[in-house]
PDB file of N, CA and C in Angstrom:
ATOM      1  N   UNK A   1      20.692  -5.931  -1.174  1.00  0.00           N
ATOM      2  CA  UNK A   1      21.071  -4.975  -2.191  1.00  0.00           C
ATOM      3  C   UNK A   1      20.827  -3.564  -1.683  1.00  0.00           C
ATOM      4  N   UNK A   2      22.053  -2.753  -1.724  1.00  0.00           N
ATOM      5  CA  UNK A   2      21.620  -1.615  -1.307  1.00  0.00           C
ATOM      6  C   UNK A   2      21.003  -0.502  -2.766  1.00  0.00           C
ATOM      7  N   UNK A   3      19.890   0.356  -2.261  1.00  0.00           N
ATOM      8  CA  UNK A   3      19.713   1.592  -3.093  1.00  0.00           C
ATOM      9  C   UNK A   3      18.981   2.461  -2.383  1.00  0.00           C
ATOM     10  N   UNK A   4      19.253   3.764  -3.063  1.00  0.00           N
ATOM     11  CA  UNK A   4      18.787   5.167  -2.557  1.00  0.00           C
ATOM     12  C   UNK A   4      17.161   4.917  -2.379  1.00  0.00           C
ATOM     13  N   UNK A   5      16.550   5.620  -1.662  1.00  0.00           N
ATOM     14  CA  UNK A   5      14.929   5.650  -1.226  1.00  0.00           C
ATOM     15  C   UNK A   5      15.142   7.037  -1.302  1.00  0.00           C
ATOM     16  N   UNK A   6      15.463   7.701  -2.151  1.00  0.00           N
ATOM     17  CA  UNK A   6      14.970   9.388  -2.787  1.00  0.00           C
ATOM     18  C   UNK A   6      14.120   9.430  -3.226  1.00  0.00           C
ATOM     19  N   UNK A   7      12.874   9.850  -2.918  1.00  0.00           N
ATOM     20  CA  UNK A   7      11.295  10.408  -2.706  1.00  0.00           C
ATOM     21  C   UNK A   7      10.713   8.579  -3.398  1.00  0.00           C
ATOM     22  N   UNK A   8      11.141   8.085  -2.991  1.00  0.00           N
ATOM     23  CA  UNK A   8      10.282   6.640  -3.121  1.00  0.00           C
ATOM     24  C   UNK A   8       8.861   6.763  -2.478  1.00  0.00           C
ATOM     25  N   UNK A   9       9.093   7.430  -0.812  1.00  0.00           N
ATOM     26  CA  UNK A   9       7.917   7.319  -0.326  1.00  0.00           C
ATOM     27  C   UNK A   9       6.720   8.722  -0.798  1.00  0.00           C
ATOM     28  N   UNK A  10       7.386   9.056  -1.921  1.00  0.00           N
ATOM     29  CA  UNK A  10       6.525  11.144  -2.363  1.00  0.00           C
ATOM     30  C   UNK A  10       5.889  10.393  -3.882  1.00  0.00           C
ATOM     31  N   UNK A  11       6.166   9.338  -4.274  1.00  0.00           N
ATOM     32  CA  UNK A  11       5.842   9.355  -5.584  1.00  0.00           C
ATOM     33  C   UNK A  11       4.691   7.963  -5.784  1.00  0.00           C
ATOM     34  N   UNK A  12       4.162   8.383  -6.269  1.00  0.00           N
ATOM     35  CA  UNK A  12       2.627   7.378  -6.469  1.00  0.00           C
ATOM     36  C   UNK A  12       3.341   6.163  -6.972  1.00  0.00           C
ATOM     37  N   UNK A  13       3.171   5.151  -6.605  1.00  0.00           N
ATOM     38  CA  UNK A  13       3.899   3.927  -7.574  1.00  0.00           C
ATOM     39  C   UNK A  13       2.997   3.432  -8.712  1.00  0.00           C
ATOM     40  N   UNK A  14       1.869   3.580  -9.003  1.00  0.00           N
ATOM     41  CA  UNK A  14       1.243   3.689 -10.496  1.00  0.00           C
ATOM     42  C   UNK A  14       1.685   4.418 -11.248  1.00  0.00           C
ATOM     43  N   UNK A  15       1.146   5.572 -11.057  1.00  0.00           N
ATOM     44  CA  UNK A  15       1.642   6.678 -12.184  1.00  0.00           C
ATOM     45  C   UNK A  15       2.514   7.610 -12.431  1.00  0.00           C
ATOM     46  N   UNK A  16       3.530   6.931 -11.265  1.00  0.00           N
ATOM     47  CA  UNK A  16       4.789   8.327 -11.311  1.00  0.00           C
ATOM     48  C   UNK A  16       4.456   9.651 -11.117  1.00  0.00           C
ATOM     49  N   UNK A  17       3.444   9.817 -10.371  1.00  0.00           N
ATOM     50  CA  UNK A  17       3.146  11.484 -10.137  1.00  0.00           C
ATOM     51  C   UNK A  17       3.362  11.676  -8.556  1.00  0.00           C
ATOM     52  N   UNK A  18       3.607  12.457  -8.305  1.00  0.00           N
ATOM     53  CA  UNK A  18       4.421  13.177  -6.762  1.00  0.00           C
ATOM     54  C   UNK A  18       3.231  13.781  -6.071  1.00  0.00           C
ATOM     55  N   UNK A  19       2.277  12.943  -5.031  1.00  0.00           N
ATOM     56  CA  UNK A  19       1.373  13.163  -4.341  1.00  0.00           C
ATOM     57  C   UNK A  19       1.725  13.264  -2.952  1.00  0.00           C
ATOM     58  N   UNK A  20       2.310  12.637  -2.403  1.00  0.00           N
ATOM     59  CA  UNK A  20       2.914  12.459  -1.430  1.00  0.00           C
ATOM     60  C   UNK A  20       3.890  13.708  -0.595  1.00  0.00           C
ATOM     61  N   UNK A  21       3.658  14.750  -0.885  1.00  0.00           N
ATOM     62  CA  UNK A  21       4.386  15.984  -0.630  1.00  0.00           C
ATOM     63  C   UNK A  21       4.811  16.471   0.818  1.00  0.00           C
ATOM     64  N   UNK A  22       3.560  16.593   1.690  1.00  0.00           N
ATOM     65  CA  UNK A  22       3.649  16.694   3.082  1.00  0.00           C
ATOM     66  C   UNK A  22       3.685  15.403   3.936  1.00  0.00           C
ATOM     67  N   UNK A  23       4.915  15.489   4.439  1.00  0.00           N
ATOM     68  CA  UNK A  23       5.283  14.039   5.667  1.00  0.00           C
ATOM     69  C   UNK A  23       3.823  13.531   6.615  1.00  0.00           C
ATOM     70  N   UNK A  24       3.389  14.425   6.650  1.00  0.00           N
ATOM     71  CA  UNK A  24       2.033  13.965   7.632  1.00  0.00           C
ATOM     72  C   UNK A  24       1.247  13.403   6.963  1.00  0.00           C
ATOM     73  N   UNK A  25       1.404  13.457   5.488  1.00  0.00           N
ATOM     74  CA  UNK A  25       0.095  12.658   4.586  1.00  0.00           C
ATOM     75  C   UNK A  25      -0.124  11.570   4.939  1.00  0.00           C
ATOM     76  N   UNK A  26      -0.680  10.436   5.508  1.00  0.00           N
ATOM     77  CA  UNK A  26      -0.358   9.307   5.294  1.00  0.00           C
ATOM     78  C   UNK A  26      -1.172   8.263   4.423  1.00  0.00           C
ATOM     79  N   UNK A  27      -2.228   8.761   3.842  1.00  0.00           N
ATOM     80  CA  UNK A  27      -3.065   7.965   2.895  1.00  0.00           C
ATOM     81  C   UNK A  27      -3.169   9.205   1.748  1.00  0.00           C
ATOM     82  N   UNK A  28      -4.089   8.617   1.052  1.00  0.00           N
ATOM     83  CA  UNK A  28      -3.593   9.311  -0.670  1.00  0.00           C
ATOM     84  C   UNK A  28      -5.039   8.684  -1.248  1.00  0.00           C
ATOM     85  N   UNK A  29      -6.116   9.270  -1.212  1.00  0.00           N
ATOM     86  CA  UNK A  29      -7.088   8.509  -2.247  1.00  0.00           C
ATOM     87  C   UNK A  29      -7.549   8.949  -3.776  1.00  0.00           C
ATOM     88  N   UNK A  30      -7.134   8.267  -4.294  1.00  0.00           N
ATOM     89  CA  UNK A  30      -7.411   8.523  -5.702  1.00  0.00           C
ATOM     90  C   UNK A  30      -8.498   8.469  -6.105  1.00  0.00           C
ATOM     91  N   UNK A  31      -8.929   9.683  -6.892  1.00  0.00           N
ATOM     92  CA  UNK A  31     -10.487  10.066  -7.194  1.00  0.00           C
ATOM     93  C   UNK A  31     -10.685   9.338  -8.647  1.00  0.00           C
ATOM     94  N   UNK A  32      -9.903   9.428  -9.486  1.00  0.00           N
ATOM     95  CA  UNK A  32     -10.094   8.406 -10.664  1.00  0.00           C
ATOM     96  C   UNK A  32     -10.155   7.056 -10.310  1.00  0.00           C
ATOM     97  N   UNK A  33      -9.713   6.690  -9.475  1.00  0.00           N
ATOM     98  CA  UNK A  33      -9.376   4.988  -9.663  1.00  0.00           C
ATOM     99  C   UNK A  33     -10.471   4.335  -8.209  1.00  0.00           C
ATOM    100  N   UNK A  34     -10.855   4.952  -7.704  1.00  0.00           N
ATOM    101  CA  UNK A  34     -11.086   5.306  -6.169  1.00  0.00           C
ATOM    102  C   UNK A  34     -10.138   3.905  -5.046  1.00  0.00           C
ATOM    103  N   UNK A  35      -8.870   4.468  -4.967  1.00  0.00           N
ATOM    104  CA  UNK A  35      -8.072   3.860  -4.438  1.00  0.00           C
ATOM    105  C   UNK A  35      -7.848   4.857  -3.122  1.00  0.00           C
ATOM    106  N   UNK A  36      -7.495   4.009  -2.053  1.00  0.00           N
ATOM    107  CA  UNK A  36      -7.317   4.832  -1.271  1.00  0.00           C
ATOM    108  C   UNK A  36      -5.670   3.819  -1.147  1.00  0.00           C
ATOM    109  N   UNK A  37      -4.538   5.056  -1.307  1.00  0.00           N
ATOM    110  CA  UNK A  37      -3.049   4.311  -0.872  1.00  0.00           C
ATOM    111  C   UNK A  37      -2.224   4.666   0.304  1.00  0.00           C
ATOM    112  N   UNK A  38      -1.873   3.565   0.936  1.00  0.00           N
ATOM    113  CA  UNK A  38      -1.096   4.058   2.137  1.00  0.00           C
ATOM    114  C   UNK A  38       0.518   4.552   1.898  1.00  0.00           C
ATOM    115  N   UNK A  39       0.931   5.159   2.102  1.00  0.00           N
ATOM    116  CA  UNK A  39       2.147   5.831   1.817  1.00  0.00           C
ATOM    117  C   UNK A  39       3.358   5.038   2.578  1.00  0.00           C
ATOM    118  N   UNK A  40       3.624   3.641   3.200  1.00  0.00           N
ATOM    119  CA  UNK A  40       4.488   3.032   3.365  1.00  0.00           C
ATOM    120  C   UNK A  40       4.296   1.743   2.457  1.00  0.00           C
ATOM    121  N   UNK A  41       3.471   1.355   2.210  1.00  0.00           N
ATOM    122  CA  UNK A  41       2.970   0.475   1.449  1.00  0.00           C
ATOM    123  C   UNK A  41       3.613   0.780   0.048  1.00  0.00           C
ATOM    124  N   UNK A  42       2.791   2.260  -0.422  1.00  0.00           N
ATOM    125  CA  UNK A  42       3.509   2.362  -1.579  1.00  0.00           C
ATOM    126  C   UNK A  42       5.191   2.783  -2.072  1.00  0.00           C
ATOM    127  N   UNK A  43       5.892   3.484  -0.970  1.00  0.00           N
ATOM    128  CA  UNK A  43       7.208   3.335  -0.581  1.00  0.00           C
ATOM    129  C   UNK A  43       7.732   2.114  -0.696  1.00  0.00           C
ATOM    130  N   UNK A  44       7.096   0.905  -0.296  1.00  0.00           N
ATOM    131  CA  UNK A  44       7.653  -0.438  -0.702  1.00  0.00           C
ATOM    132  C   UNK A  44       8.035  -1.345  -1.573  1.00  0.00           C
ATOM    133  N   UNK A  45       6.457  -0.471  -2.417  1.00  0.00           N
ATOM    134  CA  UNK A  45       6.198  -0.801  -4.306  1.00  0.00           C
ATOM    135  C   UNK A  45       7.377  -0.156  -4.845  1.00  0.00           C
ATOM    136  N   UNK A  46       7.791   1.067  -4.469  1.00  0.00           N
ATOM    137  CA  UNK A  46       8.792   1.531  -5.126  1.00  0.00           C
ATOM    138  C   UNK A  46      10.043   1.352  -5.290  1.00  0.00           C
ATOM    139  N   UNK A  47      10.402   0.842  -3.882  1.00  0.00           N
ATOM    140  CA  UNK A  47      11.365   0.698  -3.276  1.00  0.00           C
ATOM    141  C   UNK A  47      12.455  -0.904  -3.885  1.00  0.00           C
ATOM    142  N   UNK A  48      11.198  -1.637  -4.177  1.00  0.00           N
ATOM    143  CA  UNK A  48      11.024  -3.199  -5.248  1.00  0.00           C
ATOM    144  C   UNK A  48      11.574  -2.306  -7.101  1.00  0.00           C
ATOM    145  N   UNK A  49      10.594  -1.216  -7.026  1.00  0.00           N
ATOM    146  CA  UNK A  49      10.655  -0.486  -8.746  1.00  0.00           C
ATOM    147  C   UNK A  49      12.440  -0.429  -8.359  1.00  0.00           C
ATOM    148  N   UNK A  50      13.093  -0.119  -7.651  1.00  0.00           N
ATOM    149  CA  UNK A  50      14.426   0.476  -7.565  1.00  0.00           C
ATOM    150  C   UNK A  50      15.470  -0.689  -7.912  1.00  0.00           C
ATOM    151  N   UNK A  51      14.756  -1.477  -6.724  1.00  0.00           N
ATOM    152  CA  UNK A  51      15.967  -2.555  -6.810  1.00  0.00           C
ATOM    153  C   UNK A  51      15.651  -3.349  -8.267  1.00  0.00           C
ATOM    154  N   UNK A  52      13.925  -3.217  -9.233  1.00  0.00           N
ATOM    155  CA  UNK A  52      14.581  -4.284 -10.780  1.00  0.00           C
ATOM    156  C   UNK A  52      14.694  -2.640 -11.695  1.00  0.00           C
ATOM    157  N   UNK A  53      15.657  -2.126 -11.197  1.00  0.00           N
ATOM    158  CA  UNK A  53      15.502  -0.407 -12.324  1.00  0.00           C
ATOM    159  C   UNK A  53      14.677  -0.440 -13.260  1.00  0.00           C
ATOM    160  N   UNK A  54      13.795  -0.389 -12.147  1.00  0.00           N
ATOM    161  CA  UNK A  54      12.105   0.213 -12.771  1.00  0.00           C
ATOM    162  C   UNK A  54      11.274   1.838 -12.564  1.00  0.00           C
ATOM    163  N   UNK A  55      12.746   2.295 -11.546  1.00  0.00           N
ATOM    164  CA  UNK A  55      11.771   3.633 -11.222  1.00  0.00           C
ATOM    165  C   UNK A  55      12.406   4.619 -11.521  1.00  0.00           C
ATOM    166  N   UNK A  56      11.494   5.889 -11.705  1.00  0.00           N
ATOM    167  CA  UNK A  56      12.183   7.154 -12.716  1.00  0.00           C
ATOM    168  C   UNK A  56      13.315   7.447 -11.942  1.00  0.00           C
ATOM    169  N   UNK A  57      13.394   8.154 -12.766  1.00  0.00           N
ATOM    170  CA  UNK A  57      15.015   8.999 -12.567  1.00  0.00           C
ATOM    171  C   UNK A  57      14.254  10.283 -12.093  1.00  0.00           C
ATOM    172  N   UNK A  58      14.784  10.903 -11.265  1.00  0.00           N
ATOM    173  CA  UNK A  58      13.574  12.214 -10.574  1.00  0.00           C
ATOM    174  C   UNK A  58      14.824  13.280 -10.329  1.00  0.00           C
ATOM    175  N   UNK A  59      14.720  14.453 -10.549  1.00  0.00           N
ATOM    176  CA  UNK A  59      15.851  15.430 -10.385  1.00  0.00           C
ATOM    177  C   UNK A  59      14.894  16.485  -9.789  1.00  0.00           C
ATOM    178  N   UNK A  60      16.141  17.464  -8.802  1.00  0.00           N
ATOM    179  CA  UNK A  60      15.563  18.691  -8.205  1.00  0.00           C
ATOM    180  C   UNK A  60      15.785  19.792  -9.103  1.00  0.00           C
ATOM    181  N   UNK A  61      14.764  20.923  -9.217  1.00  0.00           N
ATOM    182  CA  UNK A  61      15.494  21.940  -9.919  1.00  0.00           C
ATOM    183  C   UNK A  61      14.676  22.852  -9.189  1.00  0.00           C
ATOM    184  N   UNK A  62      15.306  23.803  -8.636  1.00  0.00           N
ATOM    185  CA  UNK A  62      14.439  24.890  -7.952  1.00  0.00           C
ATOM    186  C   UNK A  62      13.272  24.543  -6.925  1.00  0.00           C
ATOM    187  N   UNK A  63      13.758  23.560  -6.144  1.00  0.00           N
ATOM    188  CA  UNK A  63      12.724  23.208  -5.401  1.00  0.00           C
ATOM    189  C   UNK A  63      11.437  22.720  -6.197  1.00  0.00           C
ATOM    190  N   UNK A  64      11.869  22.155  -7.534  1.00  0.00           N
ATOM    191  CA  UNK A  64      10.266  21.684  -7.973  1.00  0.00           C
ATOM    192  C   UNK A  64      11.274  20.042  -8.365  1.00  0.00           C
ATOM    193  N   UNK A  65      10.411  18.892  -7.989  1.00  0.00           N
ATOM    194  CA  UNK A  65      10.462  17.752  -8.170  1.00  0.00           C
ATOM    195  C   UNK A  65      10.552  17.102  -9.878  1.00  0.00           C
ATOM    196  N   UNK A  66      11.374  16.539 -10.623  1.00  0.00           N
ATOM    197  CA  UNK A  66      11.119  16.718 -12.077  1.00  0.00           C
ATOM    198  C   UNK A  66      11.433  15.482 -12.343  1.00  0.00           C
ATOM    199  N   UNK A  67      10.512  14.645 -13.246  1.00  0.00           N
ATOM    200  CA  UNK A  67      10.747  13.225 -13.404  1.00  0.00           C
ATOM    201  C   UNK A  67      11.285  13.209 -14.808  1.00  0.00           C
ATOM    202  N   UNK A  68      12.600  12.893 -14.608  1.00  0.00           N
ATOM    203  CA  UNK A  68      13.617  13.014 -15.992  1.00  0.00           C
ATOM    204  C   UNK A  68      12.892  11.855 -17.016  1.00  0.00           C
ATOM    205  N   UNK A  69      13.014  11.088 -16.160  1.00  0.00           N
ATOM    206  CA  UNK A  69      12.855   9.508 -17.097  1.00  0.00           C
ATOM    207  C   UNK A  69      12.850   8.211 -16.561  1.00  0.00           C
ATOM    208  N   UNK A  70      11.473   7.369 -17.310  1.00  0.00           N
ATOM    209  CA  UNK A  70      11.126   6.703 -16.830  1.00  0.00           C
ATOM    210  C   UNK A  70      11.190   5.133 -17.603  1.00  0.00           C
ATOM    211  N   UNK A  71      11.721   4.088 -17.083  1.00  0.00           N
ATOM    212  CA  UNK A  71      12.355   3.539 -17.438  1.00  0.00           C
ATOM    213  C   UNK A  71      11.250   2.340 -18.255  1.00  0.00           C
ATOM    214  N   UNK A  72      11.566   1.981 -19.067  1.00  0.00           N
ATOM    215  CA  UNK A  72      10.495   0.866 -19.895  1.00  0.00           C
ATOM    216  C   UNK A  72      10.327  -0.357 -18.740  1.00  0.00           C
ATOM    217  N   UNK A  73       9.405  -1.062 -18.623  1.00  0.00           N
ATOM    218  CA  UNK A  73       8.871  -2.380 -17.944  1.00  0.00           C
ATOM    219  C   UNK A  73       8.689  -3.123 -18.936  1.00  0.00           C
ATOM    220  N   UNK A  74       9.492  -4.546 -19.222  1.00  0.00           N
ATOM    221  CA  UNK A  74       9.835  -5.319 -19.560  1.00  0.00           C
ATOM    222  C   UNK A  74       9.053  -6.623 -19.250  1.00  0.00           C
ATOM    223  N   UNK A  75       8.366  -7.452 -19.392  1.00  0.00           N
ATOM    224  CA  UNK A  75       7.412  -8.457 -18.812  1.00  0.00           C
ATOM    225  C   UNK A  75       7.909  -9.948 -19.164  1.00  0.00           C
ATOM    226  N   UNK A  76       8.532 -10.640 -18.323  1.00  0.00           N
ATOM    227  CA  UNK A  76       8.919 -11.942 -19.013  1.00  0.00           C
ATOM    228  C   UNK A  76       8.028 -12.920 -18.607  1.00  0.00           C
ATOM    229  N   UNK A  77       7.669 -13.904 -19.759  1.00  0.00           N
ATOM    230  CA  UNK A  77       7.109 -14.969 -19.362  1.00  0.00           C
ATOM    231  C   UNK A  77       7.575 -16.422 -18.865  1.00  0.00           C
ATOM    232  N   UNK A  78       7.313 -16.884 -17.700  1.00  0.00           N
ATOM    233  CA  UNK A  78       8.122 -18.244 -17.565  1.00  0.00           C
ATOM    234  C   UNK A  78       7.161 -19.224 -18.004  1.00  0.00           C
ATOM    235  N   UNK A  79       8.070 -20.351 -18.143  1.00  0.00           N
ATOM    236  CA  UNK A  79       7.683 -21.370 -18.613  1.00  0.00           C
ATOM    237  C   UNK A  79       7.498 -22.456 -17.552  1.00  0.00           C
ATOM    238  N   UNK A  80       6.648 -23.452 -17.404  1.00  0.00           N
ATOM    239  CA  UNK A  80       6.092 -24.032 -16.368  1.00  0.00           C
ATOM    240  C   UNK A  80       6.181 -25.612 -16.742  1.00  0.00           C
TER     241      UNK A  80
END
């Protein structure tokens, strides 16, 4: 399946916030959660959010990054 990877690898895959800014970053540790995230790893998480349209809708405006909208997660249960 093809889809766009537009800032997949800039955007936290928990919380939809845009940490990921400078290309050289390559880890990300989160002081609330104390996570430390690798930035291809989480590019991957996202990259999965894309292909079940799970991940925001993100627009440029003036060089600032803007997360239009973010799509509901849906949870199905199977039966066994």
């Amino acid at each position: 399946m093809e889809c766009k990877p537009n800032y997949t690898s800039q955007l936290l895959s928990y919380r939809d916030e845009i940490v990921f800014t400078n290309c050289s970053l390559r880890e990300y540790f989160d002081e609330e959660l104390q996570l430390k995230i690798d930035r291809d790893i989480n590019a991957a998480i996202n990259l999965k959010r894309v292909g079940l349209d799970l991940f925001p809708t993100i627009n440029r405006r003036k060089n600032k990054v803007v997360i239009a909208l973010v799509k509901n997660c849906f949870c199905f249960a199977r039966k066994f």
